[in-house]
C-alpha atoms as a PDB file:
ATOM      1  CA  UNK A   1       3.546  25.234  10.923  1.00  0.00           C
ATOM      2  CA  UNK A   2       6.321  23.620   8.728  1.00  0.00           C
ATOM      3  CA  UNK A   3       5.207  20.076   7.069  1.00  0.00           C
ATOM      4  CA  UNK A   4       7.614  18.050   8.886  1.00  0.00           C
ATOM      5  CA  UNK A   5       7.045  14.169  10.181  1.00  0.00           C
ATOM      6  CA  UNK A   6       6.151  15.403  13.519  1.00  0.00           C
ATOM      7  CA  UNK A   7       3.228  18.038  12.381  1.00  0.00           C
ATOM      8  CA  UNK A   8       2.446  14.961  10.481  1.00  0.00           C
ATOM      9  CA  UNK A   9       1.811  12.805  12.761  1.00  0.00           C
ATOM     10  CA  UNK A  10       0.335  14.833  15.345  1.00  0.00           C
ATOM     11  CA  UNK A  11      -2.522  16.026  12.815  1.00  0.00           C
ATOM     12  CA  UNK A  12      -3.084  12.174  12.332  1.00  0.00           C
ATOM     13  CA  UNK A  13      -3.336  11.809  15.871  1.00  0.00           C
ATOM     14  CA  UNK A  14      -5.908  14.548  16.403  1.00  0.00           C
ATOM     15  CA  UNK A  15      -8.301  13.122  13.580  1.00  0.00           C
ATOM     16  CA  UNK A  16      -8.440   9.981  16.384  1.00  0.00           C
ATOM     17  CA  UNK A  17      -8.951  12.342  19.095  1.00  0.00           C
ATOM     18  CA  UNK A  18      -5.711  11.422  20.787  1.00  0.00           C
ATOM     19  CA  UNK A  19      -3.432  14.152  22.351  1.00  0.00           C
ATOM     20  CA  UNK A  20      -0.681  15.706  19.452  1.00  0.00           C
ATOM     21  CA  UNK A  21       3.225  14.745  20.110  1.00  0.00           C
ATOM     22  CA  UNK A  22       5.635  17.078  20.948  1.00  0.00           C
ATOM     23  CA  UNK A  23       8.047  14.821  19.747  1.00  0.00           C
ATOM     24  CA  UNK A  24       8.744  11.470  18.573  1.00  0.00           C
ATOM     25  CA  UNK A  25      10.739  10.379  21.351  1.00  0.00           C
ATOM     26  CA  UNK A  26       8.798  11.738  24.171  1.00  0.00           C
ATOM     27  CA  UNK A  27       7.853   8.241  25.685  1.00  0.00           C
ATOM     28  CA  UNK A  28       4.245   8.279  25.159  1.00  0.00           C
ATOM     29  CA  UNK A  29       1.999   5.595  23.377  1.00  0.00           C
ATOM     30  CA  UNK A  30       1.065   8.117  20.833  1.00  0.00           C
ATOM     31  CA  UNK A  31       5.005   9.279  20.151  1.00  0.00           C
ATOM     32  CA  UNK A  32       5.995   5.200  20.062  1.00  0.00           C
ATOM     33  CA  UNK A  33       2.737   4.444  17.707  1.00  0.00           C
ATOM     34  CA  UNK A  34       3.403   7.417  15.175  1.00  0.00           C
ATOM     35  CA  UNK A  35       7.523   6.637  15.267  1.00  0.00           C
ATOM     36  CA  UNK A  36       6.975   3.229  14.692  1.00  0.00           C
ATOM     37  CA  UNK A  37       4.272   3.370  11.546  1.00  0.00           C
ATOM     38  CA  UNK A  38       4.879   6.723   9.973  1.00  0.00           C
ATOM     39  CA  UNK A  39       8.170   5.699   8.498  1.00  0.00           C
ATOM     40  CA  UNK A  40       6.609   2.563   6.439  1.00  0.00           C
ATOM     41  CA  UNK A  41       2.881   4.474   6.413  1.00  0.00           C
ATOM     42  CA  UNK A  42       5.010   7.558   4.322  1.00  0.00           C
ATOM     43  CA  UNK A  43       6.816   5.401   1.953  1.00  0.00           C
ATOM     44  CA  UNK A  44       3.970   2.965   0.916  1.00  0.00           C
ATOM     45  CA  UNK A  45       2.182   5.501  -0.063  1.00  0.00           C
ATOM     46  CA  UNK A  46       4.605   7.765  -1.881  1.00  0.00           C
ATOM     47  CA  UNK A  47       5.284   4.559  -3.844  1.00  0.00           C
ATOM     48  CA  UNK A  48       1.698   4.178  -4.533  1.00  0.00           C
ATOM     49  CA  UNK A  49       1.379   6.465  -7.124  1.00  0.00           C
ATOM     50  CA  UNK A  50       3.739   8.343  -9.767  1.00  0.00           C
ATOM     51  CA  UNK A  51       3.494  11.544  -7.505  1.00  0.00           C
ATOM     52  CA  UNK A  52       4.860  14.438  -9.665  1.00  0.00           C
ATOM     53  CA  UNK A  53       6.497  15.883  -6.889  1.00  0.00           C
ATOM     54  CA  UNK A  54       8.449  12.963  -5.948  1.00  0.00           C
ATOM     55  CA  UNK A  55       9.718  11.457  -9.727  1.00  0.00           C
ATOM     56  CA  UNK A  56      12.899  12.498 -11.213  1.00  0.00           C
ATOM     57  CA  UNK A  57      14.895  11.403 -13.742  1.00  0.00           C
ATOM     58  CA  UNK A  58      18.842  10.874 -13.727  1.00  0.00           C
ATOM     59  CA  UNK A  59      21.093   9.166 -16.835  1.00  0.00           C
ATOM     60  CA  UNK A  60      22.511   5.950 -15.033  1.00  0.00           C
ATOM     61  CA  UNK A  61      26.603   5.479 -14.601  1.00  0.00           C
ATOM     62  CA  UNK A  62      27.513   1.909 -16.280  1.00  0.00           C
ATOM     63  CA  UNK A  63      29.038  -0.038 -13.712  1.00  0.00           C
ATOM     64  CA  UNK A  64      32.064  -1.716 -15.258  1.00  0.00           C
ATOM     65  CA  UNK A  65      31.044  -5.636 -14.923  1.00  0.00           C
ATOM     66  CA  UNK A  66      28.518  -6.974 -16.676  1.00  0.00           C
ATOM     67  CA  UNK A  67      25.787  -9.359 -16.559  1.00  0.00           C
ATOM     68  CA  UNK A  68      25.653 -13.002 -15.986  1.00  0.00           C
ATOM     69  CA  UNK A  69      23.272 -13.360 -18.421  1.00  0.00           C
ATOM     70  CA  UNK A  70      19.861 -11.905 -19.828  1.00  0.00           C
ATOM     71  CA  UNK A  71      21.438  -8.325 -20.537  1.00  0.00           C
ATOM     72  CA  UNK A  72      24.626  -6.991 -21.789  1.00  0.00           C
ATOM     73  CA  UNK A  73      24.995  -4.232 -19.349  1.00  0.00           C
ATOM     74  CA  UNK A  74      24.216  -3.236 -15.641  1.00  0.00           C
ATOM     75  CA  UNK A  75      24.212   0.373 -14.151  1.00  0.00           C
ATOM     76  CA  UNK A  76      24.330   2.059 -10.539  1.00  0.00           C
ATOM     77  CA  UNK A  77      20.220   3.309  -9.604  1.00  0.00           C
ATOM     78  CA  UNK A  78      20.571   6.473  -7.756  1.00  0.00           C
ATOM     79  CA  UNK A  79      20.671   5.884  -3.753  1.00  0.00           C
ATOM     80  CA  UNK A  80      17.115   7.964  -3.823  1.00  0.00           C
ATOM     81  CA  UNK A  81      15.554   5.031  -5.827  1.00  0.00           C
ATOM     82  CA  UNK A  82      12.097   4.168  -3.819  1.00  0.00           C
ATOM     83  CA  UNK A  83      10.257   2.741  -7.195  1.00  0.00           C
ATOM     84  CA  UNK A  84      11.312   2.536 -11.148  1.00  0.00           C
ATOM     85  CA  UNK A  85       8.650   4.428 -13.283  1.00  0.00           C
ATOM     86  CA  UNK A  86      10.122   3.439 -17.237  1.00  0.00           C
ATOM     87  CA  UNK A  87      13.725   3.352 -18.742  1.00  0.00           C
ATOM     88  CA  UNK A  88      14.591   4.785 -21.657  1.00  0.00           C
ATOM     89  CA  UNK A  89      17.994   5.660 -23.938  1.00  0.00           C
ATOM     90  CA  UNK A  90      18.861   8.393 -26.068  1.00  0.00           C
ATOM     91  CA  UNK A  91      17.487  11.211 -24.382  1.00  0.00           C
ATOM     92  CA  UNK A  92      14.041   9.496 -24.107  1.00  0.00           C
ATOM     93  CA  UNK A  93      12.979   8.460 -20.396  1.00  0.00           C
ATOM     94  CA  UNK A  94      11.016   5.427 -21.363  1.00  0.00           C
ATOM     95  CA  UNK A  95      10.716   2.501 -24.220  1.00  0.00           C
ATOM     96  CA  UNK A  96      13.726   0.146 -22.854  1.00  0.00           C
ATOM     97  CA  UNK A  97      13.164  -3.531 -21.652  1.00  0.00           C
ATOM     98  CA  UNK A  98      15.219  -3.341 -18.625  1.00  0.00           C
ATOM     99  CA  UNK A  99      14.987  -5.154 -14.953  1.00  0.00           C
ATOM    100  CA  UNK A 100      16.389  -4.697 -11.535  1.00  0.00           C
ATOM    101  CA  UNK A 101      18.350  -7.013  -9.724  1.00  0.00           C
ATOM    102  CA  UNK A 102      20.253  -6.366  -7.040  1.00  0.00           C
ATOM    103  CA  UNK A 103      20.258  -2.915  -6.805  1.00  0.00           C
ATOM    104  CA  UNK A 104      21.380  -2.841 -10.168  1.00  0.00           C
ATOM    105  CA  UNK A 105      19.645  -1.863 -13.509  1.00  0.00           C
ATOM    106  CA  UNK A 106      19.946  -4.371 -16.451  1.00  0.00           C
ATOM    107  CA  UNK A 107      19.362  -3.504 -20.142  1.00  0.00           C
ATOM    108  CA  UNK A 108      20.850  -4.201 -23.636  1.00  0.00           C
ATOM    109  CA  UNK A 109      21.101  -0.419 -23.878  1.00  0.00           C
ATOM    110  CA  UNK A 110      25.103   1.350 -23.261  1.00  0.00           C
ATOM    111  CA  UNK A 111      23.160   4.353 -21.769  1.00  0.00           C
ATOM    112  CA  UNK A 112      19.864   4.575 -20.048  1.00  0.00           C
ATOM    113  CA  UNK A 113      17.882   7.398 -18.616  1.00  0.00           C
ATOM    114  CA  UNK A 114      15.693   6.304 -15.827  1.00  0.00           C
ATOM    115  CA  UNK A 115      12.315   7.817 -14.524  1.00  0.00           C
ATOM    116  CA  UNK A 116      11.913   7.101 -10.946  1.00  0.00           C
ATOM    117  CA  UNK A 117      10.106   8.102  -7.452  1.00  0.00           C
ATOM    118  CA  UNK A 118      12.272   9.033  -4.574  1.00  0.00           C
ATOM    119  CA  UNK A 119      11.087  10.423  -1.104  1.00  0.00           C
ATOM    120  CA  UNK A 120      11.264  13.909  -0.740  1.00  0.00           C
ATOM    121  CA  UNK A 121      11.439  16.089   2.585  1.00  0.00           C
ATOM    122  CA  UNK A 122       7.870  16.279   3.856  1.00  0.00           C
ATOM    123  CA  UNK A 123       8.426  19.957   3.539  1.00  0.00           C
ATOM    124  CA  UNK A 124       7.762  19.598  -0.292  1.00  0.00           C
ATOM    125  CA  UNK A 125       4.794  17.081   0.210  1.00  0.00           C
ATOM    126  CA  UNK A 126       1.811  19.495  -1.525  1.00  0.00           C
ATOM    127  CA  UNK A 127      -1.245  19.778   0.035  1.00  0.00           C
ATOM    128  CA  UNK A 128      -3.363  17.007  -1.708  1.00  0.00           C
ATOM    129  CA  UNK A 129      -0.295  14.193  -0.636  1.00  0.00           C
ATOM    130  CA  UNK A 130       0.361  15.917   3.054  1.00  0.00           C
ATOM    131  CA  UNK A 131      -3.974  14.974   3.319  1.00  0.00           C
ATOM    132  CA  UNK A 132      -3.659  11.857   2.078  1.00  0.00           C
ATOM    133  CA  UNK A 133      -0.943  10.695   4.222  1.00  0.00           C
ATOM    134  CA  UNK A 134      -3.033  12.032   7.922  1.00  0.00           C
ATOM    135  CA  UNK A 135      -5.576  10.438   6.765  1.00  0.00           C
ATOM    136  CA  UNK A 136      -3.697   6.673   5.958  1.00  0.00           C
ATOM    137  CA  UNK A 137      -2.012   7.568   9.324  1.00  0.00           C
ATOM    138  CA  UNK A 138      -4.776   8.395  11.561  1.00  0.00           C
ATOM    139  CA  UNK A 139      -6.008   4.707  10.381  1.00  0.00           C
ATOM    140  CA  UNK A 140      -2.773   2.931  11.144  1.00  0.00           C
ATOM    141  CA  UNK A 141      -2.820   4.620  14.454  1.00  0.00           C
ATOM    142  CA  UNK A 142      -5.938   4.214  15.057  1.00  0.00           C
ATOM    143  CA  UNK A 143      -6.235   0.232  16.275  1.00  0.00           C
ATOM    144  CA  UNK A 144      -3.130   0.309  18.126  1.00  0.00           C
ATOM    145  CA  UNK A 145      -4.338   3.743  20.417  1.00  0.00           C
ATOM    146  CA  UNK A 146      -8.082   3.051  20.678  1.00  0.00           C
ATOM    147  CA  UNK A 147      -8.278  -0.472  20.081  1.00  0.00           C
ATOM    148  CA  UNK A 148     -12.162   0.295  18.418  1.00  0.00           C
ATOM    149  CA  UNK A 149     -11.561  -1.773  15.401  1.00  0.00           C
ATOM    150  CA  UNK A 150     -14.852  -0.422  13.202  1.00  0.00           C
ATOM    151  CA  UNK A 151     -13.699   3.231  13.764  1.00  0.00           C
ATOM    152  CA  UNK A 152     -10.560   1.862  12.356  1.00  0.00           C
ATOM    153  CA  UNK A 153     -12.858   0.519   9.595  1.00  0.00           C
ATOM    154  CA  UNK A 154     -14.242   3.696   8.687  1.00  0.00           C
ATOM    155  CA  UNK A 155     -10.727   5.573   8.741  1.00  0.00           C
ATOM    156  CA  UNK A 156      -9.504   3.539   6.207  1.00  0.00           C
ATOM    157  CA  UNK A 157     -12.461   3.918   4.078  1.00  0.00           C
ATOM    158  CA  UNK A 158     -11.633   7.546   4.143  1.00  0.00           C
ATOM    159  CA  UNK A 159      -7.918   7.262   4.074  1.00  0.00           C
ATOM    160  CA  UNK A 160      -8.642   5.700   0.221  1.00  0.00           C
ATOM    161  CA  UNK A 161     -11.094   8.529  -0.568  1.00  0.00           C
ATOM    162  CA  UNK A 162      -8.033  10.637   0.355  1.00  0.00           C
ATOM    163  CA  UNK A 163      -5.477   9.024  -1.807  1.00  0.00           C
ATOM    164  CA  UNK A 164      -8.068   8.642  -4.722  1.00  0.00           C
ATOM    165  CA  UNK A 165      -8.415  12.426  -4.718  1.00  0.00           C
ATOM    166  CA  UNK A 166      -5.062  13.214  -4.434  1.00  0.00           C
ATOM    167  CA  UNK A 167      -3.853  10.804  -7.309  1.00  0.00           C
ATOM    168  CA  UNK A 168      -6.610  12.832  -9.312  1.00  0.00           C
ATOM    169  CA  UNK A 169      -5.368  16.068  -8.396  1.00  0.00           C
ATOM    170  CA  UNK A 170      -1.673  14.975  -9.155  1.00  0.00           C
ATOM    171  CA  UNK A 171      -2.625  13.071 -12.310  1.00  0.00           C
ATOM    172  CA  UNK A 172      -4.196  16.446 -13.694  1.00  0.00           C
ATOM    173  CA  UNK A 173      -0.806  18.081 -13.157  1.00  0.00           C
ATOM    174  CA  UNK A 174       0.805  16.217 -16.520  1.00  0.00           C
ATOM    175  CA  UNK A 175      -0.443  15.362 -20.224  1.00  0.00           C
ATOM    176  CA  UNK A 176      -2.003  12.741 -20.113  1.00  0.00           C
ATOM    177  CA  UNK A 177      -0.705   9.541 -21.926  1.00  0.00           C
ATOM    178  CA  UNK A 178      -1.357   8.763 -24.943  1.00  0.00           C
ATOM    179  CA  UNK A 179      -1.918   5.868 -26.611  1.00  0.00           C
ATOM    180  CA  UNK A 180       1.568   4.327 -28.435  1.00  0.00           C
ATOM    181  CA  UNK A 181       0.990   0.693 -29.495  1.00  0.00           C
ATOM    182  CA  UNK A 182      -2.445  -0.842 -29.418  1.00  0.00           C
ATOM    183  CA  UNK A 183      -3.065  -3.999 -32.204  1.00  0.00           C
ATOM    184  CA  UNK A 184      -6.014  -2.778 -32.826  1.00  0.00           C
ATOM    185  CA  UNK A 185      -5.157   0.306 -33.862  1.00  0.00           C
ATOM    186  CA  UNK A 186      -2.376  -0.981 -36.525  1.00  0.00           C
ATOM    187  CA  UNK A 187      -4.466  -3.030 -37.655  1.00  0.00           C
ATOM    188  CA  UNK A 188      -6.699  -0.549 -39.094  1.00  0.00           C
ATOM    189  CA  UNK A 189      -3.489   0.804 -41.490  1.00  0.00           C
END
């Protein structure tokens, strides 16, 4: 079956033992429960983590008026923009002091390069995330279906053993960081 929101969904319902959706706007307490929390449920946690498969990076367009004050210029974030990873200018995609205000990016930089997370189709969600995100469901839904508030306990429990694992898995996918200014470290020479 295709990752979509309603295989989603309907996998989170069956970890509660309630009946899977057909659709989300069949009627039922399950379709109204799942349509109502999966939107929110899916983008809190892709803006958890700096998920590999949902960062990009795009060079920003300089809008033409500038700051009040603070910076000296402002640029258009892509529409995608769920969360701002690091800024950066001259082909680099991090190292700028920047800040975001009103749906604008501030810096003293003419041209920035921004690393951000966006929401993908759930067809690209990878395994590890599409886990993660049943099991974070299955807790939201969980209260509101079966009203049995320490199985609800116990599904969240699990739902962070999910995401812990899956931010391992993805944060095995890159180099890890190193190390770039620590006092201690100059210090020394």
């Amino acid at each position: 079956m295709a990752l979509n929101a309603l295989a989603l969904c309907s996998r989170a319902l069956l970890k509660i033992g309630a009946q899977p959706i057909a659709s989300l706007e069949e009627g039922t307490a399950e379709a109204e429960v799942a349509a109502n929390l999966y939107p929110a449920t899916r983008d809190a946690l892709l803006s958890a983590h700096p998920w590999g498969f949902a960062s990009a990076q795009a060079t920003l367009p300089r809008l033409a008026a500038s700051p009040v004050a603070d910076y000296a210029y402002a640029f258009q974030v892509p529409a995608d923009l769920m969360r701002v990873l690091s800024a950066g200018a001259c082909g680099r995609g991090s190292g700028l002091a920047y800040r975001l205000d009103e749906q604008r990016l501030l810096c003293d930089s003419p041209t920035v390069v921004l690393s951000y997370l966006f929401r993908p189709d759930e067809s690209r969600f990878p395994p590890h995330f599409a886990a993660a995100l049943v099991a974070r469901l299955a807790a939201e839904f969980c209260l509101p279906l079966t009203e049995n508030s320490s199985r609800t306990d116990m599904l969240y429990r699990r739902a962070d053993a999910e995401l812990e694992a899956a931010r391992l898995v993805d944060s095995q996918q890159d180099t890890p960081r190193a190390i770039t200014d620590f006092p201690l470290i100059a210090v020394r020479g």
